[in-house]
C-alpha atoms as a PDB file:
ATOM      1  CA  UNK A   1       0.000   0.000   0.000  1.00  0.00           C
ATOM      2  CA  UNK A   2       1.044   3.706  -1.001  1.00  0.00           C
ATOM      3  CA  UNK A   3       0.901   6.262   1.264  1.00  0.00           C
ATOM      4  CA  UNK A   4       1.880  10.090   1.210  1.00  0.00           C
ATOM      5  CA  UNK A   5       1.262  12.195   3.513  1.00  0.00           C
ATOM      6  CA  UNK A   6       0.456  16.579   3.449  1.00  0.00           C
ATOM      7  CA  UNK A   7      -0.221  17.948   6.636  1.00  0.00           C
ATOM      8  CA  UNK A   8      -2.873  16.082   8.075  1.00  0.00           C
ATOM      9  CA  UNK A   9      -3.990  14.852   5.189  1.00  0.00           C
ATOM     10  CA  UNK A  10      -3.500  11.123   4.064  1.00  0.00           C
ATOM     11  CA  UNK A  11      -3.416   9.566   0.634  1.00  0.00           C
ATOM     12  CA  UNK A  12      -3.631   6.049   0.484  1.00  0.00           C
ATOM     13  CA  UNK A  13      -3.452   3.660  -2.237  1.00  0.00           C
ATOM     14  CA  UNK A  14      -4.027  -0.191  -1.696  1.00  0.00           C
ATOM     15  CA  UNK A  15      -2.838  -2.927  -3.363  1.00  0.00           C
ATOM     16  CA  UNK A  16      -5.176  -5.142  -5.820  1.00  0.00           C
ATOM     17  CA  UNK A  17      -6.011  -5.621  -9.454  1.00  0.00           C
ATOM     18  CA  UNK A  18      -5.773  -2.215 -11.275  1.00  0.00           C
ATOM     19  CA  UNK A  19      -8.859  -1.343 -13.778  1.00  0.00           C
ATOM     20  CA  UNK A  20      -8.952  -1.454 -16.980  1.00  0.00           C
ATOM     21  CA  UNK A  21      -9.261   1.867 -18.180  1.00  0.00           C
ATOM     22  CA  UNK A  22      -9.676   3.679 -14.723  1.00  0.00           C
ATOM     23  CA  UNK A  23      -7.738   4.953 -11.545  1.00  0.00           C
ATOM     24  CA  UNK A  24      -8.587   2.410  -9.647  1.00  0.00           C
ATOM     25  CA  UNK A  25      -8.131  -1.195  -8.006  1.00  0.00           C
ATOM     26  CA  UNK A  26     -10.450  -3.783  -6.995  1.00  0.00           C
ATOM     27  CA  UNK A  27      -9.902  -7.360  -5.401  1.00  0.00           C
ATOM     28  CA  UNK A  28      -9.265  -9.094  -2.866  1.00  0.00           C
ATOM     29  CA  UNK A  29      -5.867  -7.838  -1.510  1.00  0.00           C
ATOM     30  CA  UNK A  30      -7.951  -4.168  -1.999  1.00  0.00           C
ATOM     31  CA  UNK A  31     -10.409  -5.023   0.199  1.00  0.00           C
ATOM     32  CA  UNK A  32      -8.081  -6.765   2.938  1.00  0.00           C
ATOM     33  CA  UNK A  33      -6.067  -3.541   3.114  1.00  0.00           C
ATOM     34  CA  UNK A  34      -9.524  -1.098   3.242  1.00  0.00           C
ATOM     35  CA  UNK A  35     -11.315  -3.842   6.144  1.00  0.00           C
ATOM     36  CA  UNK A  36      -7.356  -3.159   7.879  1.00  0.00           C
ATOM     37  CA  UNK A  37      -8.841   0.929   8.412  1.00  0.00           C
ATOM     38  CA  UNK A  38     -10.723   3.406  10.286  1.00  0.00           C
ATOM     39  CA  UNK A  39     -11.080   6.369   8.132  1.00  0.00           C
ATOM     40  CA  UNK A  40     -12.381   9.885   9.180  1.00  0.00           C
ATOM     41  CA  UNK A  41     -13.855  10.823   6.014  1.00  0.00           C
ATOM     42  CA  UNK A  42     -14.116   8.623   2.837  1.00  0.00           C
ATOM     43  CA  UNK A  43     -15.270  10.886  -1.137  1.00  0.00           C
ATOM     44  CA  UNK A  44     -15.978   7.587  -3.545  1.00  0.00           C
ATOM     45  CA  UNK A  45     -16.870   7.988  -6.939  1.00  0.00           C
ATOM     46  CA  UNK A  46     -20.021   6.875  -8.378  1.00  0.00           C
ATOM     47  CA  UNK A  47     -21.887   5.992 -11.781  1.00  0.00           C
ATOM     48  CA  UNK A  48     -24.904   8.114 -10.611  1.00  0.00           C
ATOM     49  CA  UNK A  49     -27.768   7.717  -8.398  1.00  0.00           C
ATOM     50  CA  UNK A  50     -30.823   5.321  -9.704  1.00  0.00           C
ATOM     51  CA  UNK A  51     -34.400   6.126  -9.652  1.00  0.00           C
ATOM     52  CA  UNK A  52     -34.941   3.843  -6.402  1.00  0.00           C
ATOM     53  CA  UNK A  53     -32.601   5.476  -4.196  1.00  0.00           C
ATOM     54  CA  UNK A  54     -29.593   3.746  -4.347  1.00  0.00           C
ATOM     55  CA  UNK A  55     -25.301   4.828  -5.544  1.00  0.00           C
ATOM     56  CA  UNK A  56     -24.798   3.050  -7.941  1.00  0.00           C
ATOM     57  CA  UNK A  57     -20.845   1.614  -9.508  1.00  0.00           C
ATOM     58  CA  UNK A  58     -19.763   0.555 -13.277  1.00  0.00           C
ATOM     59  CA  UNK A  59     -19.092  -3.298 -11.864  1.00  0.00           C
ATOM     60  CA  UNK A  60     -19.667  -5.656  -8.504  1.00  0.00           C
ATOM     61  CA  UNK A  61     -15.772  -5.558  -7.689  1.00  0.00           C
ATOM     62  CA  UNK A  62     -15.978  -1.596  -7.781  1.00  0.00           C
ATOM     63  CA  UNK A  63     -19.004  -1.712  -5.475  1.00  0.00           C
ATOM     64  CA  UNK A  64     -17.885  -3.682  -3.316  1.00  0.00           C
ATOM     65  CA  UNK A  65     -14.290  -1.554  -2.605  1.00  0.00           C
ATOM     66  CA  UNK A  66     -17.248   1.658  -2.121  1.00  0.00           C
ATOM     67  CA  UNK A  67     -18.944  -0.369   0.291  1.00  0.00           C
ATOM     68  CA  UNK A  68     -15.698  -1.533   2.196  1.00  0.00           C
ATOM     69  CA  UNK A  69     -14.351   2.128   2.432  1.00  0.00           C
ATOM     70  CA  UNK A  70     -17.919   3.563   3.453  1.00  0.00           C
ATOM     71  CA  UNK A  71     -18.226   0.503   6.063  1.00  0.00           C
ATOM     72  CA  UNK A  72     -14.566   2.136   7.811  1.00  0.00           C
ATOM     73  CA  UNK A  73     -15.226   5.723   7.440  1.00  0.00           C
ATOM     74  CA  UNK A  74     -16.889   8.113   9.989  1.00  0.00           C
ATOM     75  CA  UNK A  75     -18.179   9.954   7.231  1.00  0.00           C
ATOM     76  CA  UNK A  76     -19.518   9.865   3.485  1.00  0.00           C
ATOM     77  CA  UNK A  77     -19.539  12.556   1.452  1.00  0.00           C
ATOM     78  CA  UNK A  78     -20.280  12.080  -2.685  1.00  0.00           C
ATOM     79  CA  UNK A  79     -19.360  14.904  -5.065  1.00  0.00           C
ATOM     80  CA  UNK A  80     -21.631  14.835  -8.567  1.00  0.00           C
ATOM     81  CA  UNK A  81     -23.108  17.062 -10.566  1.00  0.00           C
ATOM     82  CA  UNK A  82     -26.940  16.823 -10.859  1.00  0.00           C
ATOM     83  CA  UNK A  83     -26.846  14.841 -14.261  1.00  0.00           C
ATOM     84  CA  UNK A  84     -26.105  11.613 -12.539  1.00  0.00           C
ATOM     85  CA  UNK A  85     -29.156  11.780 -10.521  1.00  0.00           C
ATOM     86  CA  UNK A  86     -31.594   8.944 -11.820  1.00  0.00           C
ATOM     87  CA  UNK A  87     -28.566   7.613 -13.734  1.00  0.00           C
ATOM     88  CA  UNK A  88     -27.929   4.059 -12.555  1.00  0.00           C
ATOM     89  CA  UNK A  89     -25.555   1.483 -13.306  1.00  0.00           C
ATOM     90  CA  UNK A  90     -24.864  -2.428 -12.602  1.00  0.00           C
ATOM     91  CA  UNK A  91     -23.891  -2.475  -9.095  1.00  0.00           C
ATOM     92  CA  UNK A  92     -25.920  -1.022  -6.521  1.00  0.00           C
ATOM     93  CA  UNK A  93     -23.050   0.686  -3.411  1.00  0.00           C
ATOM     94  CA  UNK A  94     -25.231   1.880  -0.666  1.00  0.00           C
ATOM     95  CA  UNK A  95     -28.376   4.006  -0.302  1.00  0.00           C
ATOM     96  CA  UNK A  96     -28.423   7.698  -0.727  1.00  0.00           C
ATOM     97  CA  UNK A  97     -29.996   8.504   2.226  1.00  0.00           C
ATOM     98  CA  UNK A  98     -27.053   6.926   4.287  1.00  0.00           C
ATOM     99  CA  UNK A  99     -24.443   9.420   3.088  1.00  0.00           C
ATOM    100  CA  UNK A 100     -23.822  12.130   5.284  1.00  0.00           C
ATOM    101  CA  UNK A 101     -22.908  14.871   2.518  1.00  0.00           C
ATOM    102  CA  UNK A 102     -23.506  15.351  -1.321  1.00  0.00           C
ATOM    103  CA  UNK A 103     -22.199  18.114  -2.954  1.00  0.00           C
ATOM    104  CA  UNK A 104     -23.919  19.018  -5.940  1.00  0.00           C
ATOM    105  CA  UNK A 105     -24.633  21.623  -8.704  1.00  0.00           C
ATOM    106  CA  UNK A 106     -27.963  23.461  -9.189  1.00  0.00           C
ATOM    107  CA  UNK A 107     -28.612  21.240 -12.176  1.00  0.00           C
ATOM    108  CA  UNK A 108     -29.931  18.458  -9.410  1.00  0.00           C
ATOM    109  CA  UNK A 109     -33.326  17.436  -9.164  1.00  0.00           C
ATOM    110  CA  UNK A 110     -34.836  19.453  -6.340  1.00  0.00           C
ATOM    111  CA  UNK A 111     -37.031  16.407  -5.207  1.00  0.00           C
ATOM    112  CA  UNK A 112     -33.746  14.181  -5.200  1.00  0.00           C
ATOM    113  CA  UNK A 113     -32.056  16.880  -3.218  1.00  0.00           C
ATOM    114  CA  UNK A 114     -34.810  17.194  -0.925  1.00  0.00           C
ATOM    115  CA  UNK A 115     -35.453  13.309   0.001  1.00  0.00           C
ATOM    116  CA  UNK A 116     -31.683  13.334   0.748  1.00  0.00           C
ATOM    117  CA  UNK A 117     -32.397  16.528   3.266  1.00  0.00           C
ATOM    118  CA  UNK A 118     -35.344  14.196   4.897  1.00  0.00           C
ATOM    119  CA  UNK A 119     -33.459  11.967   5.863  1.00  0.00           C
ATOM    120  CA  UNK A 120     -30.297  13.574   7.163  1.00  0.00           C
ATOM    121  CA  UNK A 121     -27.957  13.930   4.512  1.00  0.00           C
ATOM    122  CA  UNK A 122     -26.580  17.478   4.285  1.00  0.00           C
ATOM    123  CA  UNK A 123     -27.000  18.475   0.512  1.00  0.00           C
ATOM    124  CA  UNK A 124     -24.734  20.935  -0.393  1.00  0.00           C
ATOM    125  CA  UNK A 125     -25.400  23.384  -3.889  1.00  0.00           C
ATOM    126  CA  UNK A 126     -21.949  24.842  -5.448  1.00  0.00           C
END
């Protein structure tokens, strides 16, 4: 596993199978390094949010390296703009309304934006 370090912030970068294609690694050995942590504050990516709810990935061994970093973080927070509301992909990562931020852009739904508000998740507009 990588890790640099800037102040208090820490980078890290586990071990596994590196995507095809993408900035990223999924497998086993990823997920035995993530299980290993106890983050303060975790930003995954995502495909988009589906019409049902739920944060959605491109694959199963993506989802489940989202799930494994959300399941050892204090906090979630997911950054997209408001075209990947009701987009959804093959893997379903968590429900929305367990994050505890989304930032977004004014080009989000307002009804998306305000079931996330009902039920705790701090929506922020930028």
């Amino acid at each position: 596993m990588a890790l640099a370090e800037s102040s208090s912030v820490r980078l890290l970068m586990p071990g596994g199978e590196v995507r095809s294609g993408e900035p990223s690694v999924v497998g086993p050995s990823t997920l035995a390094t993530i299980v290993a942590l106890r983050l303060d504050t975790v930003v995954p990516g995502c495909c988009g949010i589906s019409p049902d709810g739920q944060v959605t990935a491109p694959d199963l061994g993506d989802a489940a390296v989202k799930q494994a970093l959300i399941g050892c973080a204090r906090r979630t927070v997911l950054v997209l703009d408001g075209s990947k509301f009701t987009h959804s992909a093959m893997a379903a990562v968590c429900d929305a309304t367990s994050l505890d931020v989304v930032v977004t852009d004014d080009t989000a739904p307002a009804a998306a934006n305000a079931s996330l508000e009902a039920a705790g998740t701090v929506v922020h507009r930028v």
